[in-house]
N, C-alpha and C. Protein backbone atom coordinates (compact mmCIF):
# COMPACT_ATOMS: atom_id res chain seq x y z
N UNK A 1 129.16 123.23 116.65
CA UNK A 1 129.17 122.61 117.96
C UNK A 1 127.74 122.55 118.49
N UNK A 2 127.25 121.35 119.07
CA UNK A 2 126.04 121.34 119.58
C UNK A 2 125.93 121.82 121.09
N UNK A 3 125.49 122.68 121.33
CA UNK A 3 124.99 123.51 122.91
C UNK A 3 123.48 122.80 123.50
N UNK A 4 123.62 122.89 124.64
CA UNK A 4 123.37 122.78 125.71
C UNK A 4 122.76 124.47 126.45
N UNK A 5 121.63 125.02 126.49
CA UNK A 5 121.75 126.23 127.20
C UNK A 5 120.59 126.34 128.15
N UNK A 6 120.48 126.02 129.42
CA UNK A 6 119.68 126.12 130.47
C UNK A 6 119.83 126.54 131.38
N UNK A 7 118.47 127.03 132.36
CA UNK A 7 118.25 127.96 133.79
C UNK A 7 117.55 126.78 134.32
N UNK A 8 118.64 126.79 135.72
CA UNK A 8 118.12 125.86 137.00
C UNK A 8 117.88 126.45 138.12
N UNK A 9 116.68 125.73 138.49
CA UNK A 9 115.69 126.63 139.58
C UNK A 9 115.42 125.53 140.90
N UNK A 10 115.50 126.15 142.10
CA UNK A 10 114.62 125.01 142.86
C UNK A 10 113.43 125.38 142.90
N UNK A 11 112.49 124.86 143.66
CA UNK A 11 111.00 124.79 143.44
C UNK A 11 110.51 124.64 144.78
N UNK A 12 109.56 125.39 144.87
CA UNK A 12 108.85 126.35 145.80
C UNK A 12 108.02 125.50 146.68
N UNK A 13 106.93 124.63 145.59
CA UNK A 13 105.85 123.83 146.32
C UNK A 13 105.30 123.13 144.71
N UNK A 14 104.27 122.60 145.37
CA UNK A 14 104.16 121.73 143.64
C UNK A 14 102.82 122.18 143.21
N UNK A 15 102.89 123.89 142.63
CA UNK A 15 101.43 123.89 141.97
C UNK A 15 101.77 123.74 140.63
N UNK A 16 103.09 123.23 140.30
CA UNK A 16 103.46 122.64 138.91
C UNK A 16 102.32 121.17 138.26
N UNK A 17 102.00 120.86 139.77
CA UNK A 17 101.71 119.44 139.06
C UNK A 17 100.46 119.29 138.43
N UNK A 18 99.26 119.83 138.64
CA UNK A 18 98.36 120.12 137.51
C UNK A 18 98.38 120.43 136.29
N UNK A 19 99.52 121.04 136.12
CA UNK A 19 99.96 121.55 134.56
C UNK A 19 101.13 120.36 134.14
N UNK A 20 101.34 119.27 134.42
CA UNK A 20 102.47 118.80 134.01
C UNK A 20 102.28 117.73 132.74
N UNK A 21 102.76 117.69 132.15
CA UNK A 21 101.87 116.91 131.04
C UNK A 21 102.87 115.31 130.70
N UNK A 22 103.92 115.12 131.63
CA UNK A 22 104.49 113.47 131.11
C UNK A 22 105.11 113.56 132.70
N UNK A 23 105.66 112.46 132.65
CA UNK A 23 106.40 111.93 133.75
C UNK A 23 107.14 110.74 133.26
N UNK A 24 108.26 110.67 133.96
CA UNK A 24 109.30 109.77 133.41
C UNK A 24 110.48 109.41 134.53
N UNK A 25 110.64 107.98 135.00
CA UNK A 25 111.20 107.59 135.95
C UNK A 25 112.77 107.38 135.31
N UNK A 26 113.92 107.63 136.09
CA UNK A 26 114.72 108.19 135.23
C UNK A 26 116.38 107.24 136.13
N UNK A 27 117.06 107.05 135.45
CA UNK A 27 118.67 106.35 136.36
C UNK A 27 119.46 106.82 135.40
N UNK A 28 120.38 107.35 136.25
CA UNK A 28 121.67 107.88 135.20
C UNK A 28 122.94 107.85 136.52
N UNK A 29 124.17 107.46 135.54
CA UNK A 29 125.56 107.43 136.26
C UNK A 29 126.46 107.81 135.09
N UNK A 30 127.79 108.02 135.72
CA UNK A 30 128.93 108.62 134.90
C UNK A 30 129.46 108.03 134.35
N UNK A 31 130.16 108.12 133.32
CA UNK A 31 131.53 106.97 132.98
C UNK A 31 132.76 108.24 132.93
N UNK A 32 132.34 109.29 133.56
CA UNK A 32 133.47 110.32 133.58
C UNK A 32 133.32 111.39 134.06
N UNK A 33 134.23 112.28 134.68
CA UNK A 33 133.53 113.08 135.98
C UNK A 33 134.44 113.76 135.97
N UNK A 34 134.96 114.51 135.16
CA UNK A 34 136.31 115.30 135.46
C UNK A 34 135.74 116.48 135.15
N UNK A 35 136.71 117.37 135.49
CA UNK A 35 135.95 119.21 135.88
C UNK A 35 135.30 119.59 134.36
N UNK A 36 136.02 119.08 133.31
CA UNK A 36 136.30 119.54 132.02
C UNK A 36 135.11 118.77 130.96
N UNK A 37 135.20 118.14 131.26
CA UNK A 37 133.75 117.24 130.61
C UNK A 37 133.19 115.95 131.90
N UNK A 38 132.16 115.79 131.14
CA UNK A 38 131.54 114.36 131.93
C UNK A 38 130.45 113.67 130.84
N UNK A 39 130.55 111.98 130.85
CA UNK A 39 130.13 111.77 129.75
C UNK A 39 128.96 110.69 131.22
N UNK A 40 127.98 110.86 130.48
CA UNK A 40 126.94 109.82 131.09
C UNK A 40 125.98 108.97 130.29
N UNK A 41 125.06 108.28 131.27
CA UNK A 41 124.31 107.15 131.01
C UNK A 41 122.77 107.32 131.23
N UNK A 42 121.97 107.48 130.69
CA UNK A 42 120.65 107.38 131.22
C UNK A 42 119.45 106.74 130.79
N UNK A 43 118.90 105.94 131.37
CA UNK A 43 118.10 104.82 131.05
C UNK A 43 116.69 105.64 131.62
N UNK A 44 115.64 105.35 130.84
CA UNK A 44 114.41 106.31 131.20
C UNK A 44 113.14 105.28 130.28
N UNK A 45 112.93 104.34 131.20
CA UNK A 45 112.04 103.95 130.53
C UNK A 45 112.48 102.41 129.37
N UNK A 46 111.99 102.75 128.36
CA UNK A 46 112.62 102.05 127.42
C UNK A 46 113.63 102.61 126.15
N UNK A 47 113.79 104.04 126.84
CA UNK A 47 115.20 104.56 125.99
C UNK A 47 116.14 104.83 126.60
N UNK A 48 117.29 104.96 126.29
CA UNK A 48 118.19 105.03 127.09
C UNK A 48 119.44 106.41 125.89
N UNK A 49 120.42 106.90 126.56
CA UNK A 49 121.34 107.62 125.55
C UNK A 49 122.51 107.52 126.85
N UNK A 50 123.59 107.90 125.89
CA UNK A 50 124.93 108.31 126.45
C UNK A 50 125.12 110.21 126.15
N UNK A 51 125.24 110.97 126.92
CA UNK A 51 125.68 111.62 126.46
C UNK A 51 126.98 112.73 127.31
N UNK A 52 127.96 113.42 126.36
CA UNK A 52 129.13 113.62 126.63
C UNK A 52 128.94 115.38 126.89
N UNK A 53 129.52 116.17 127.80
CA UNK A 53 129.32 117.71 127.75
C UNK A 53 130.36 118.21 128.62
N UNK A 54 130.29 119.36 128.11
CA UNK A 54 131.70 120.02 128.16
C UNK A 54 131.96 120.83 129.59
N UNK A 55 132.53 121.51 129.87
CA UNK A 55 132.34 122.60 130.77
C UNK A 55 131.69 124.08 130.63
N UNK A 56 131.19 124.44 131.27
CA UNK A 56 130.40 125.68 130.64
C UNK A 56 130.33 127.06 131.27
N UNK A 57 130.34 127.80 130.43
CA UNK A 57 130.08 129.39 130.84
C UNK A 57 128.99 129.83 131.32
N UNK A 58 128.60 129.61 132.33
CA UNK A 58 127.49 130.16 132.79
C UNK A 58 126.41 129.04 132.63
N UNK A 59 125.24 129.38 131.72
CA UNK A 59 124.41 128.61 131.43
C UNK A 59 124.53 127.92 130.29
N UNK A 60 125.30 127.49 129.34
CA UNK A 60 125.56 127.21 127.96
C UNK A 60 127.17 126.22 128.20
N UNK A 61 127.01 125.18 127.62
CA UNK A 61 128.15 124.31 127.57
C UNK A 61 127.66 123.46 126.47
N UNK A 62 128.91 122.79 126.01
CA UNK A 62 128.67 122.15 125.06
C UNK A 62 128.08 120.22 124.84
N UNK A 63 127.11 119.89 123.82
CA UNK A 63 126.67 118.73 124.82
C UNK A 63 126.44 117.85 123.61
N UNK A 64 126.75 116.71 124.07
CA UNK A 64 126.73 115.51 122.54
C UNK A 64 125.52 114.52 123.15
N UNK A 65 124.64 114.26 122.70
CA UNK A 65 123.56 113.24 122.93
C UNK A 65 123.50 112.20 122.00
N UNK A 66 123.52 111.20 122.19
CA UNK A 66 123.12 109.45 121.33
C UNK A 66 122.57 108.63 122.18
N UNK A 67 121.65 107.82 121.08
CA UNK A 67 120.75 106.87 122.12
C UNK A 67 121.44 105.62 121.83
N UNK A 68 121.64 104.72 122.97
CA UNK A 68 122.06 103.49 122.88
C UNK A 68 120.70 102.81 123.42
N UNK A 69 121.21 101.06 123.20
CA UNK A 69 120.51 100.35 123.60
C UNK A 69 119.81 100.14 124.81
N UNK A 70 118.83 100.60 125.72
CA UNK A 70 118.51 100.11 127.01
C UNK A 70 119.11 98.84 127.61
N UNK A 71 119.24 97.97 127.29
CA UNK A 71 119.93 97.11 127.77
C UNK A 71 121.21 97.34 127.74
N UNK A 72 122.02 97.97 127.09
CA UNK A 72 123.59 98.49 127.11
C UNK A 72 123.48 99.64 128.14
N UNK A 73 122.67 99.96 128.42
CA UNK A 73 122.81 101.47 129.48
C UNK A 73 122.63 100.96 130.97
N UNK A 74 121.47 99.90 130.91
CA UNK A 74 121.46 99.06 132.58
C UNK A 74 122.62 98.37 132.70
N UNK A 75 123.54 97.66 131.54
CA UNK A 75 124.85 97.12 132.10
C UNK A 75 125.89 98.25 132.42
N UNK A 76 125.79 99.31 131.69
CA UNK A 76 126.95 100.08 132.21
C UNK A 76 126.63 101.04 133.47
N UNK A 77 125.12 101.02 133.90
CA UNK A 77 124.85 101.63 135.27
C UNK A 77 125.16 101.03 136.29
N UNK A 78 125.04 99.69 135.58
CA UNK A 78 125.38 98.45 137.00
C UNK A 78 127.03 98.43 137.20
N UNK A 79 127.90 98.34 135.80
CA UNK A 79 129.11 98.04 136.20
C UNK A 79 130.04 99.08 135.99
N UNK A 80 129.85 99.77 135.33
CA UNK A 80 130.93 100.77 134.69
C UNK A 80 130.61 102.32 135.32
N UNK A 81 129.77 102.36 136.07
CA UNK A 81 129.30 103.94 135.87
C UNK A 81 130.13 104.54 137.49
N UNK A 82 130.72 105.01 137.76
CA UNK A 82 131.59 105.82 139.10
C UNK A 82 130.25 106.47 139.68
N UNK A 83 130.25 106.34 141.03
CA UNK A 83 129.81 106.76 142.46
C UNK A 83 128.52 106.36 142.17
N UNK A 84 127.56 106.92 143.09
CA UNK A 84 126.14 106.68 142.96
C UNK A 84 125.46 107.11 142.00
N UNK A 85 124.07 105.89 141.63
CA UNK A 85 123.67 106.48 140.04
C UNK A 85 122.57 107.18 140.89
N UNK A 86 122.20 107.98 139.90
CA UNK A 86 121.13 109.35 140.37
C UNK A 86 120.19 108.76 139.95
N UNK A 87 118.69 108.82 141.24
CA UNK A 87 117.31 107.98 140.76
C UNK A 87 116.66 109.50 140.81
N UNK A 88 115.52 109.55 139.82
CA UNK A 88 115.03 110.43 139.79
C UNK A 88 113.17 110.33 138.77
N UNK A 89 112.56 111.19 138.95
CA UNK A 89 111.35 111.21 138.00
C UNK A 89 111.25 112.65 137.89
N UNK A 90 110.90 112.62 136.50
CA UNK A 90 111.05 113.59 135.72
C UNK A 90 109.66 114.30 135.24
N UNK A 91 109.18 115.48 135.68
CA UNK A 91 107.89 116.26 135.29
C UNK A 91 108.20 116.95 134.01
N UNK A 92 107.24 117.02 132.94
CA UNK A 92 107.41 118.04 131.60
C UNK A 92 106.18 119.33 131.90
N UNK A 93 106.62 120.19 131.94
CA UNK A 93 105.22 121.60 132.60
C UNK A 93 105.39 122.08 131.35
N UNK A 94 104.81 122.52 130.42
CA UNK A 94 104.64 124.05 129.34
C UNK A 94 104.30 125.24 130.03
N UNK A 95 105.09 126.23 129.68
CA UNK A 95 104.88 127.14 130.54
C UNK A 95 105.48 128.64 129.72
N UNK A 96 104.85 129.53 129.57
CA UNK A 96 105.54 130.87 129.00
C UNK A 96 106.11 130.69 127.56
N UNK A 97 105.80 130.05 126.86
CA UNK A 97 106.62 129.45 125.33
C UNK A 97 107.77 128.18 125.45
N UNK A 98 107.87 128.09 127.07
CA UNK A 98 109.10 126.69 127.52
C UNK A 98 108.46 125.90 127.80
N UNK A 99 109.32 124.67 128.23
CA UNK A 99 108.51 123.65 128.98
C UNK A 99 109.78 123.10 129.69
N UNK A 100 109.51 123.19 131.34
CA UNK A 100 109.87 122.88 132.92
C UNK A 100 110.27 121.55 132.44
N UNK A 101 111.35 121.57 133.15
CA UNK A 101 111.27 119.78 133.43
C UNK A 101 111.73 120.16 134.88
N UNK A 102 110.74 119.55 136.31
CA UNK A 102 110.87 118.95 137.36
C UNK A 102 111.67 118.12 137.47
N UNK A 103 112.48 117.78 138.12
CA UNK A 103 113.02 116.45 138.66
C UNK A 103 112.71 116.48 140.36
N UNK A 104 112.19 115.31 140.59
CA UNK A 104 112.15 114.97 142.24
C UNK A 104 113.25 113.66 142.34
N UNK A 105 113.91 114.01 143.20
CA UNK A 105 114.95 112.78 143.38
C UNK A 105 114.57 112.24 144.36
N UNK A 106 115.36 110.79 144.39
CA UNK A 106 115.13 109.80 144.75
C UNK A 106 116.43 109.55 145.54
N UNK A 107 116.39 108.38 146.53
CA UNK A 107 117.41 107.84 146.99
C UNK A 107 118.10 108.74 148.09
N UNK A 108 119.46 108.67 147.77
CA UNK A 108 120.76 109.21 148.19
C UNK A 108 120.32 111.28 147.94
N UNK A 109 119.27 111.15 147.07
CA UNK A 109 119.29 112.86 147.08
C UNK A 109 118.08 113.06 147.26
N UNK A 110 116.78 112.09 147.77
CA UNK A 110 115.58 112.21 148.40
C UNK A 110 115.82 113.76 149.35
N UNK A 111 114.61 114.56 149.01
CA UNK A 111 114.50 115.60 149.13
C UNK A 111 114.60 116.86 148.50
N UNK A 112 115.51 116.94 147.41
CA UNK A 112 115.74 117.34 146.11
C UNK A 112 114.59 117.63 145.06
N UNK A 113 114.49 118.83 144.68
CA UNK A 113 113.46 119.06 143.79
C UNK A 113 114.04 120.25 143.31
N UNK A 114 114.35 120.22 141.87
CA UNK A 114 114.74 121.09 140.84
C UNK A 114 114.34 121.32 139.61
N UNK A 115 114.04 122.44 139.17
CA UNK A 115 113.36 122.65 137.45
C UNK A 115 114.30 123.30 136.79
N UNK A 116 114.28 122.77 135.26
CA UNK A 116 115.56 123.37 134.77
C UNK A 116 114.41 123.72 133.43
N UNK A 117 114.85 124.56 132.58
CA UNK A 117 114.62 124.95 131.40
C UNK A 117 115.39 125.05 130.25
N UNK A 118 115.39 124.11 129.03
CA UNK A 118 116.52 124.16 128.19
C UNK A 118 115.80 125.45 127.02
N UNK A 119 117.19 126.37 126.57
CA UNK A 119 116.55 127.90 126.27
C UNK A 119 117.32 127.79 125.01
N UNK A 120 116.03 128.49 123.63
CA UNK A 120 117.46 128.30 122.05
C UNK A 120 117.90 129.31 121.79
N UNK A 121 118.02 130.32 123.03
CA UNK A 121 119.59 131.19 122.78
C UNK A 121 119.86 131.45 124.58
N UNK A 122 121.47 132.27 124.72
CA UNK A 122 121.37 132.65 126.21
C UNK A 122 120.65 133.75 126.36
N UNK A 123 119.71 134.71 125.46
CA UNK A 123 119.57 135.89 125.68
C UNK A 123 117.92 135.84 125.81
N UNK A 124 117.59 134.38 125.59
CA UNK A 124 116.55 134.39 126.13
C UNK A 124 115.62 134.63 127.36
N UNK A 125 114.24 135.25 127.07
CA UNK A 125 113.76 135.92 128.26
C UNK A 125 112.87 134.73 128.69
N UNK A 126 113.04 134.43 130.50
CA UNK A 126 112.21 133.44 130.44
C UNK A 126 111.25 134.07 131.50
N UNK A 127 109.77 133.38 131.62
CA UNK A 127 108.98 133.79 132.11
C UNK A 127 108.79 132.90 133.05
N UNK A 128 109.04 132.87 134.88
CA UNK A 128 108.96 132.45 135.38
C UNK A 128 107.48 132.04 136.18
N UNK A 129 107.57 130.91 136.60
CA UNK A 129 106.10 130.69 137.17
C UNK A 129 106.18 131.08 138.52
N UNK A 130 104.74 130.79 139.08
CA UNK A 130 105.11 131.29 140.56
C UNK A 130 105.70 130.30 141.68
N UNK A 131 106.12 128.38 140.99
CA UNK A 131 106.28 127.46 141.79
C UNK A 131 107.60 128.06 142.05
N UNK A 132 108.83 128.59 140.86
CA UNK A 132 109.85 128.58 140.77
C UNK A 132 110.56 128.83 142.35
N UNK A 133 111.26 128.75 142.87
CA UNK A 133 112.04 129.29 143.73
C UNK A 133 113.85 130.22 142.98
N UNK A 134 114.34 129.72 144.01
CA UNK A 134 115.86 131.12 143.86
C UNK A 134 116.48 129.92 142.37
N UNK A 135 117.25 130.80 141.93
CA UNK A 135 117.85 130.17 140.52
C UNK A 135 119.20 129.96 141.08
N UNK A 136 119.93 128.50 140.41
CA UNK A 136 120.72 127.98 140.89
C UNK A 136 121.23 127.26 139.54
N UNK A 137 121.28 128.33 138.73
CA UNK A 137 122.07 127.90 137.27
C UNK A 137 123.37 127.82 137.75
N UNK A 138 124.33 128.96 138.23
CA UNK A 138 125.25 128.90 138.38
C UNK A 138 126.26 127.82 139.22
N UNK A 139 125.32 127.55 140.10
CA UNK A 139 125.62 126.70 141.50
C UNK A 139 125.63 125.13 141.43
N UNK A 140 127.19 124.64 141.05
CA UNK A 140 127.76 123.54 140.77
C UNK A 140 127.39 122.27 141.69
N UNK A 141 126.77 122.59 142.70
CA UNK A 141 126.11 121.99 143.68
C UNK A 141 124.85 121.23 143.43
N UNK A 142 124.74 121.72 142.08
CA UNK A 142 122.97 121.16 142.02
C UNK A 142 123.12 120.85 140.08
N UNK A 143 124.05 119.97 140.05
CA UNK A 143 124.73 119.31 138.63
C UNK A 143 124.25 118.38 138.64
N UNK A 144 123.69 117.21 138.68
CA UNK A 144 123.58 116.32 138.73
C UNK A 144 124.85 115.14 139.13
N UNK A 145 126.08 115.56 138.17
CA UNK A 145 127.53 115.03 138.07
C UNK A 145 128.05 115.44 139.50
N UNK A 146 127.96 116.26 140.21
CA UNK A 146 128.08 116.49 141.64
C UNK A 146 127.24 115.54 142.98
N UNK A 147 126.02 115.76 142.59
CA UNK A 147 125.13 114.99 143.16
C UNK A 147 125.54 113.49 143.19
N UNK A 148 125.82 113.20 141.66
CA UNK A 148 126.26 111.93 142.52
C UNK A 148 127.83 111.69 143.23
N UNK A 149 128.64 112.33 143.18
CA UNK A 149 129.44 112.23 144.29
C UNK A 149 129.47 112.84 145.45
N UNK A 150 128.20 113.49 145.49
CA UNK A 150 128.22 114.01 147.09
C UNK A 150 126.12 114.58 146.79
N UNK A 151 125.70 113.70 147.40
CA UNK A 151 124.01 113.42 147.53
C UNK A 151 123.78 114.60 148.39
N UNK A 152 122.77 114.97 147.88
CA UNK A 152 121.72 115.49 148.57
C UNK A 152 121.85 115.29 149.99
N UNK A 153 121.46 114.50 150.53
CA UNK A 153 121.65 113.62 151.86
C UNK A 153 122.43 114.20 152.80
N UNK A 154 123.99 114.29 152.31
CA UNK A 154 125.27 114.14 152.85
C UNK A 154 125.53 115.77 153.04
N UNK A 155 124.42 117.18 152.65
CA UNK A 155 124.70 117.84 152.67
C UNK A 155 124.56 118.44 153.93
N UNK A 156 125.42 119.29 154.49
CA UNK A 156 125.12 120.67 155.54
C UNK A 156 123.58 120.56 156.30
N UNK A 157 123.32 120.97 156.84
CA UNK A 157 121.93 121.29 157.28
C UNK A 157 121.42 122.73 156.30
N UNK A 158 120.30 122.82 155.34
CA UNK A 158 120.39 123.72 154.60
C UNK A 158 118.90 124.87 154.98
């Protein structure tokens, strides 16, 4: 089975961005959204993939990635994809033997800023920087697949 195993963080302030070494403007929507899996769409540039993932224990769930056509991924963002598609740009940081990926969102979740770290076991030790803020692996609230049915925006006063 192919895994999926990452720590999600919000972020503090941006002394990430000197160290960041790509950036990547990013659209993704669902074609499925149920508690148990969710399969999506994401167009980034001039690649694009579908990919399908499971529900997960903690930080680790299970996750299928394929690249489709960019042009097959803007038609199914436009027509096929349920609730709002998530706009976003994407930071790559190296950092401690990992490498950060930032996301600053856009749109409907303008204000949003989260770093996640994908890790090749759960027992991995990660070395946090000092941008990091409180960790919010657990917290279903900050999924992306959530986000887009209920934005950033639309939340509480936080």
């Amino acid at each position: 089975m192919k895994q999926e195993i990452e720590r999600k963080f919000l972020v503090r302030d941006d002394a990430w961005r000197s160290a960041a070494v790509s950036e990547a403007h990013m659209r993704q929507g669902y074609l499925c959204l149920e508690p148990a899996r969710t399969v999506r769409v994401r167009l980034a540039g001039d690649q694009a993939w579908l990919t399908i993932k499971g529900i997960g224990d903690g930080m680790a769930r299970a996750e299928y990635e394929y690249p489709i056509p960019p042009a097959d991924a803007a038609d199914l963002l436009e027509r096929l994809c349920h609730s709002s598609v998530i706009d976003k740009t994407r930071y790559r940081i190296p950092y401690g033997g990992l490498v950060f990926e930032v996301d600053i969102f856009h749109g409907a979740n303008e204000g949003l800023v989260l770093a996640e770290v994908e890790l090749p076991a759960t027992d991995t030790v990660v070395e946090k920087p000092d941008w990091l803020g409180d960790e919010v692996t657990g917290d279903p609230r900050y999924f992306n697949a959530y986000l887009a049915r209920h934005p950033y925006s639309t939340w509480p006063a936080r």
